[in-house]
Protein backbone atom coordinates (compact mmCIF):
# COMPACT_ATOMS: atom_id res chain seq x y z
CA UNK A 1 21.54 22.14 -55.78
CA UNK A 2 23.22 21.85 -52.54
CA UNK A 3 21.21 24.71 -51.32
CA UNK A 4 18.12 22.69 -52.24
CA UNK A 5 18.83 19.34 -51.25
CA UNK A 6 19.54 20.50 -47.75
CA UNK A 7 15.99 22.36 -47.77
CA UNK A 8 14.08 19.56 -48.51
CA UNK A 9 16.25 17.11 -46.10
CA UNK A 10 15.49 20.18 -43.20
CA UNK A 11 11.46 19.75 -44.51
CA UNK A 12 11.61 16.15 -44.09
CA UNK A 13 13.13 15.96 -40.89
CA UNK A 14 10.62 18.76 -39.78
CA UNK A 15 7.86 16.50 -40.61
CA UNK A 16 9.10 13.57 -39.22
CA UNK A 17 9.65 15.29 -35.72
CA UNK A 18 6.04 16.37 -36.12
CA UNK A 19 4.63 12.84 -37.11
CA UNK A 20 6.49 11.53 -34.05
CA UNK A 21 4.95 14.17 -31.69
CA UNK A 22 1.55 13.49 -33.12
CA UNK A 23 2.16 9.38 -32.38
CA UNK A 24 3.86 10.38 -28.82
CA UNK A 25 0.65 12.31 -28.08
CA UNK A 26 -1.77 9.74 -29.26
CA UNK A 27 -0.56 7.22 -27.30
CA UNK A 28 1.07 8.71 -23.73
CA UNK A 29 1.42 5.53 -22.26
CA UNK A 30 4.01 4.38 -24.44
CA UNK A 31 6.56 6.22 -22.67
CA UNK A 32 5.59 5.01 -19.10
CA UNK A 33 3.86 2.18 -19.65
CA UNK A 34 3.29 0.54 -16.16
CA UNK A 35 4.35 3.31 -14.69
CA UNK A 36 1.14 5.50 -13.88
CA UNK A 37 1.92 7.60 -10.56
CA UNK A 38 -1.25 6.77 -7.94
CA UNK A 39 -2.46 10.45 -8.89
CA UNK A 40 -3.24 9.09 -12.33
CA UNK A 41 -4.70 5.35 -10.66
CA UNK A 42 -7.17 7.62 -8.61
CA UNK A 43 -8.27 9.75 -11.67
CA UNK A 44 -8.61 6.61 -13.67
CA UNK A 45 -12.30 5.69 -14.97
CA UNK A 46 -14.36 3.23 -13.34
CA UNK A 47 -17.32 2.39 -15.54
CA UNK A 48 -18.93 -0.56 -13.19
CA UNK A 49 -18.13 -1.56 -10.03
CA UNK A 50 -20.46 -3.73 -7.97
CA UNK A 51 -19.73 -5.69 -4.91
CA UNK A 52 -21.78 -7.28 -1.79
CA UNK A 53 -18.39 -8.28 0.16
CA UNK A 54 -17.76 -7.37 3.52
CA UNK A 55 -15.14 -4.08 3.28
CA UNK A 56 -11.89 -6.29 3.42
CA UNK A 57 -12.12 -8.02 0.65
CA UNK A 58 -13.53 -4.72 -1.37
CA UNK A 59 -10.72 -3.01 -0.92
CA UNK A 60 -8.25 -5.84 -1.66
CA UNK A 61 -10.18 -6.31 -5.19
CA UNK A 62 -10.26 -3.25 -5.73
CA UNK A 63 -6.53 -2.96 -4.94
CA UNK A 64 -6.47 -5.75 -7.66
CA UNK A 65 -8.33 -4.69 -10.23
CA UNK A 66 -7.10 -0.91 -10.71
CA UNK A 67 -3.32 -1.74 -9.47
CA UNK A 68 -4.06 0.72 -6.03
CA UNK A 69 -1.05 0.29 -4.11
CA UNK A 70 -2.67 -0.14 -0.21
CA UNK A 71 -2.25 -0.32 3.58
CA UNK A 72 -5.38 -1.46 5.50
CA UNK A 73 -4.40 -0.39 8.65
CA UNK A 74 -8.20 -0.71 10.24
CA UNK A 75 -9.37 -4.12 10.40
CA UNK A 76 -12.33 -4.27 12.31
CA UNK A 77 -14.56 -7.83 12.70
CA UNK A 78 -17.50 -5.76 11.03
CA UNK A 79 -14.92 -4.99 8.16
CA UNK A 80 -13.79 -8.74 7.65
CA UNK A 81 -17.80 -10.39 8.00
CA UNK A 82 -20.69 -7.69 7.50
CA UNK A 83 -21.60 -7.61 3.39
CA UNK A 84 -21.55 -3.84 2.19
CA UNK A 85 -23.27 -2.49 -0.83
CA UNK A 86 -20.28 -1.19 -2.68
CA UNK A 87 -21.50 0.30 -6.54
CA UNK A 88 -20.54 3.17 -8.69
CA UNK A 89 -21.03 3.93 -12.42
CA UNK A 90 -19.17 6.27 -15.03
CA UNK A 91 -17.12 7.50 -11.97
CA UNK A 92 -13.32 7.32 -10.72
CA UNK A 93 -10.90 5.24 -8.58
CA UNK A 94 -10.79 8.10 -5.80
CA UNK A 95 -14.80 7.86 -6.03
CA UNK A 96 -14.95 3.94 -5.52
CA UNK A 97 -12.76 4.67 -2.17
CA UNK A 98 -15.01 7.27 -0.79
CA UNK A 99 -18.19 4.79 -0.91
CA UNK A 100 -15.94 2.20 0.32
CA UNK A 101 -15.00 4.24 3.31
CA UNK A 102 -18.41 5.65 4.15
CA UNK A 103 -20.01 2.11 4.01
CA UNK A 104 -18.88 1.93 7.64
CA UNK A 105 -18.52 3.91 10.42
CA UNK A 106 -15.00 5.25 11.22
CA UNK A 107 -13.04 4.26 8.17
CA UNK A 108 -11.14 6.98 6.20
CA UNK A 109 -8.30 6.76 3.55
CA UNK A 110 -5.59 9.33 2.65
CA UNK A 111 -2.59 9.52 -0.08
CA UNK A 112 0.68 8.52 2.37
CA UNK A 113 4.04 7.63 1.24
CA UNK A 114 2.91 7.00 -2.02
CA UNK A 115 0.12 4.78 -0.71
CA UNK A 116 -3.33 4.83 -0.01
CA UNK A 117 -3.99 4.42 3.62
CA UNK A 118 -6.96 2.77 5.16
CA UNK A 119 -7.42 3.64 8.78
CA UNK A 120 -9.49 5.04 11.71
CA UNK A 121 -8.68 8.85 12.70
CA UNK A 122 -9.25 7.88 16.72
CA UNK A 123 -7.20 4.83 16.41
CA UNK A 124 -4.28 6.07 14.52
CA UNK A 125 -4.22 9.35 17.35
CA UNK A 126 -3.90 6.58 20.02
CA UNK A 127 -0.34 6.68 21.43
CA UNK A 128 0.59 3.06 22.03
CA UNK A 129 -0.46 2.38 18.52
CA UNK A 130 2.80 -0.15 17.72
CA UNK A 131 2.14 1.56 14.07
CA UNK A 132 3.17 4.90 15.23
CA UNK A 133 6.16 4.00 16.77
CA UNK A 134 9.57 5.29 15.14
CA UNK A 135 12.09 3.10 14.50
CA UNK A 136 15.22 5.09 15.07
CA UNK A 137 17.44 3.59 11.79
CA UNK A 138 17.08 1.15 9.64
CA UNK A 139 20.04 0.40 6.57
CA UNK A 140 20.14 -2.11 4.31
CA UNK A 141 22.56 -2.47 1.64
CA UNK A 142 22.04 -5.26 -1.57
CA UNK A 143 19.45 -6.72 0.00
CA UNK A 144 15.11 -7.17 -0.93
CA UNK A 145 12.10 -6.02 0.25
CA UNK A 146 11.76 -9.34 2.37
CA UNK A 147 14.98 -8.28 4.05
CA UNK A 148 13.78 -5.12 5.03
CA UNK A 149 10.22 -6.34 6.40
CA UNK A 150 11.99 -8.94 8.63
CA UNK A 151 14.79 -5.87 9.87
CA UNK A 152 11.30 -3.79 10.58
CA UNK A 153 9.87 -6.72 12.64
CA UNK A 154 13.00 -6.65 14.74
CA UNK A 155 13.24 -2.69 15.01
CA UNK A 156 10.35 -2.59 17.47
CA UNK A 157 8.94 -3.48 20.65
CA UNK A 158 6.20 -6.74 20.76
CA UNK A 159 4.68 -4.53 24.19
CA UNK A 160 4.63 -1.02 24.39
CA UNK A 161 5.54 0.52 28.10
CA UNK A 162 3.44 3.82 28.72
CA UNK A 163 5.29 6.37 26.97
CA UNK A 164 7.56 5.86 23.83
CA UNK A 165 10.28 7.92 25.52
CA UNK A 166 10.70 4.58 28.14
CA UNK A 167 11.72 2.51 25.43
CA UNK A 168 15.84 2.86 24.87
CA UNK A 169 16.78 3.75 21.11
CA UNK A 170 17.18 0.53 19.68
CA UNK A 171 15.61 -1.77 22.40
CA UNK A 172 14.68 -4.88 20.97
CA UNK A 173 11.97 -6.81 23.34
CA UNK A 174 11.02 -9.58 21.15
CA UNK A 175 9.81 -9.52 16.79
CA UNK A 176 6.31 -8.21 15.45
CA UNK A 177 5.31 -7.92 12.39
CA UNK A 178 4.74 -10.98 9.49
CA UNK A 179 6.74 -14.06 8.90
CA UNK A 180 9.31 -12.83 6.41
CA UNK A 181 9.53 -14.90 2.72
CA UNK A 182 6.89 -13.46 0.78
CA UNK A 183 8.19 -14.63 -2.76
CA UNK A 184 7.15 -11.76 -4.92
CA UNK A 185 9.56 -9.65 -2.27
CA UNK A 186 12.70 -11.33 -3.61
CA UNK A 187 13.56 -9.24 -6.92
CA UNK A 188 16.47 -7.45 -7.86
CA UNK A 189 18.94 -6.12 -4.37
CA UNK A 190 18.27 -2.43 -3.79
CA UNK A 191 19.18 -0.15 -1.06
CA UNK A 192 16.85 1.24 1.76
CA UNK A 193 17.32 3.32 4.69
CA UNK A 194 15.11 5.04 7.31
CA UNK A 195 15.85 7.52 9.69
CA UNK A 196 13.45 8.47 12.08
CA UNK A 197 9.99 6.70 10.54
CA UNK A 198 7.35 5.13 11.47
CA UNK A 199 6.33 1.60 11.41
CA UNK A 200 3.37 2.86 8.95
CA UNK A 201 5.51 4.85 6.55
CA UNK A 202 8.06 2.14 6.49
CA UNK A 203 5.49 -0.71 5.96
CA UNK A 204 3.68 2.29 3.20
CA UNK A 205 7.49 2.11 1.33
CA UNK A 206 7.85 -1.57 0.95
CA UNK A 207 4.62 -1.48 -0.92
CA UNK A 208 5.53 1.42 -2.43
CA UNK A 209 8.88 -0.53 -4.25
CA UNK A 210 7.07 -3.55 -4.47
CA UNK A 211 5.68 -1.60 -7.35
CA UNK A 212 2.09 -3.67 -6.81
CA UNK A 213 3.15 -6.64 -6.04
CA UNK A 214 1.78 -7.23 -2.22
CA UNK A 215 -0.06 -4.56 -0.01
CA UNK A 216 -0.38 -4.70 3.67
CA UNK A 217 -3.10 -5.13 6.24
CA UNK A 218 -3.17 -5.64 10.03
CA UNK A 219 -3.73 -8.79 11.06
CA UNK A 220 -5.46 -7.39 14.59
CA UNK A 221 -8.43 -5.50 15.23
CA UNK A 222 -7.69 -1.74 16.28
CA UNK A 223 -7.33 -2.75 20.33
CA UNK A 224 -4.79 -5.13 19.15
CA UNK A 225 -2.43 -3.13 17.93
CA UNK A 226 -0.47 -1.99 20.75
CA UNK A 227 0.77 -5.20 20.81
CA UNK A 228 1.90 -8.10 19.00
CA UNK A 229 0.16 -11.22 18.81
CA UNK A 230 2.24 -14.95 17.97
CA UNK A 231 1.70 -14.74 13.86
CA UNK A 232 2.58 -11.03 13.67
CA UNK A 233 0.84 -7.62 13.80
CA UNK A 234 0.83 -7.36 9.82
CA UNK A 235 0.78 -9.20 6.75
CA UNK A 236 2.72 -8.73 3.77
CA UNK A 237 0.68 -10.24 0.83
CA UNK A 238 -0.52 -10.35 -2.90
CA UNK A 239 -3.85 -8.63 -3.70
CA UNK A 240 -5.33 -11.42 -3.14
CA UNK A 241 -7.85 -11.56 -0.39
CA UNK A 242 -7.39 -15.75 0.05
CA UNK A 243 -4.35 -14.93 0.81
CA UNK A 244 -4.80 -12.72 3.97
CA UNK A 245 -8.56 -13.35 5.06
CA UNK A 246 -7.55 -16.23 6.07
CA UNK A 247 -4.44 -15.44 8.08
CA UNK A 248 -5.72 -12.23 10.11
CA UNK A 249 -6.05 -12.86 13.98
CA UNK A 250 -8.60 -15.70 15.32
CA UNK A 251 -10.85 -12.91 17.37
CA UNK A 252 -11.49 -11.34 13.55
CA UNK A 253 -12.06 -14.30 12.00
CA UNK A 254 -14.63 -15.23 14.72
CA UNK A 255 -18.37 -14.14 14.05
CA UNK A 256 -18.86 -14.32 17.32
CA UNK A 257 -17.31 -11.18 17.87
């Protein structure tokens, strides 16, 4: 009796394990549900996409809509005011970006730090690009996302001299970057250090472990950034594309340009 009570216990707990697998395999997401890595967001399906904006505001919806965490480091007046036929059926995330980068000249995007990158090949290869500059350390222990974004600001130069190698480690010459205080930013403490990284990969991290809750964009056209204008050379912000249109540098907001 023993003999065959234990049998049948071993049989049902064999076909409860395989009942479990079966449910586990049906439904993937269950066991990292809001947690798809940006390989999986690019794979994802898009069955319609169709948009007449200018590129900006494209990519911010479609940072939106499919959760892409983003840096838009290209921001050209073209890019913020010239309507682009964006459209693509019964294809994929990484698909929408391609059309969105070839609707104008220049524009590229790349897999960075966890992030996809918006930018322009010549004007990220330009040396006194405040972007590529390398902020020797930055620690930060039990603090938030907004802390780090404000010690970033303060970790680099507002004017670049000629060559990077001029500028004494740790030189402060005055603050770049956004205004610090971005609500969403002020979750639970963490710890963050970089040794050694750029402005780009830094600003690609917070975005990163913001875990979709802002991206960034540069609030100056490509000339601009080799320097830092009064409101800052970035913004930190939602997905939202009334909430940094609006703010990016006068000369982009002006048609005239």
């Amino acid at each position: 009796m023993r003999r065959e009570s234990g049998g049948a216990f071993r049989g049902w707990f064999i076909l409860a394990a395989l009942a479990f697998a079966q449910l586990h395999a049906a439904c993937p997401a269950s066991a990292s549900a809001g947690r798809a890595t940006l390989q999986e967001i690019l794979n994802a399906p898009v069955k319609n996409f169709e948009s007449n904006k200018s590129l900006v505001p494209t990519l911010i919806e479609i940072s939106s809509i499919y959760h892409v965490p983003m840096g838009i480091e290209m921001v050209t007046p073209a890019a913020v005011h010239s309507p682009v036929v964006v459209e693509l059926r019964d294809g994929s995330v990484a698909e929408l970006l391609d059309r969105c980068t070839r609707s104008l000249p220049g524009y590229r995007w790349a897999v960075e730090d966890g992030v996809v990158d918006v930018y322009g090949p010549s004007e990220r290869a330009w040396e006194l690009n405040l972007l590529n500059f390398v902020v020797p350390r930055i620690k930060i222990h039990e603090g938030t996302l907004n802390r780090v974004n404000a010690v970033l600001r303060m970790s680099i130069p507002a004017r670049l001299p000629a060559r990077y190698s001029s500028i004494p480690p740790g030189k402060v010459f005055s603050t770049v970057g956004d205004s610090p205080g971005v609500g969403s930013l002020e979750g639970h403490p963490l710890d963050f250090e970089a040794r050694g990284q750029t402005v780009r990969t830094i600003l690609n991290r917070i975005v990163a472990l913001s875990k979709g809750k802002v991206i960034w964009v540069a609030r100056v056209p490509p000339a601009g950034l080799s320097s830092s204008p009064n409101a800052g050379l970035w913004l930190l912000a939602p997905p939202v594309a009334s909430a940094i249109v609006p703010h990016l540098e006068p000369s982009l907001l002006s048609k005239e340009k």
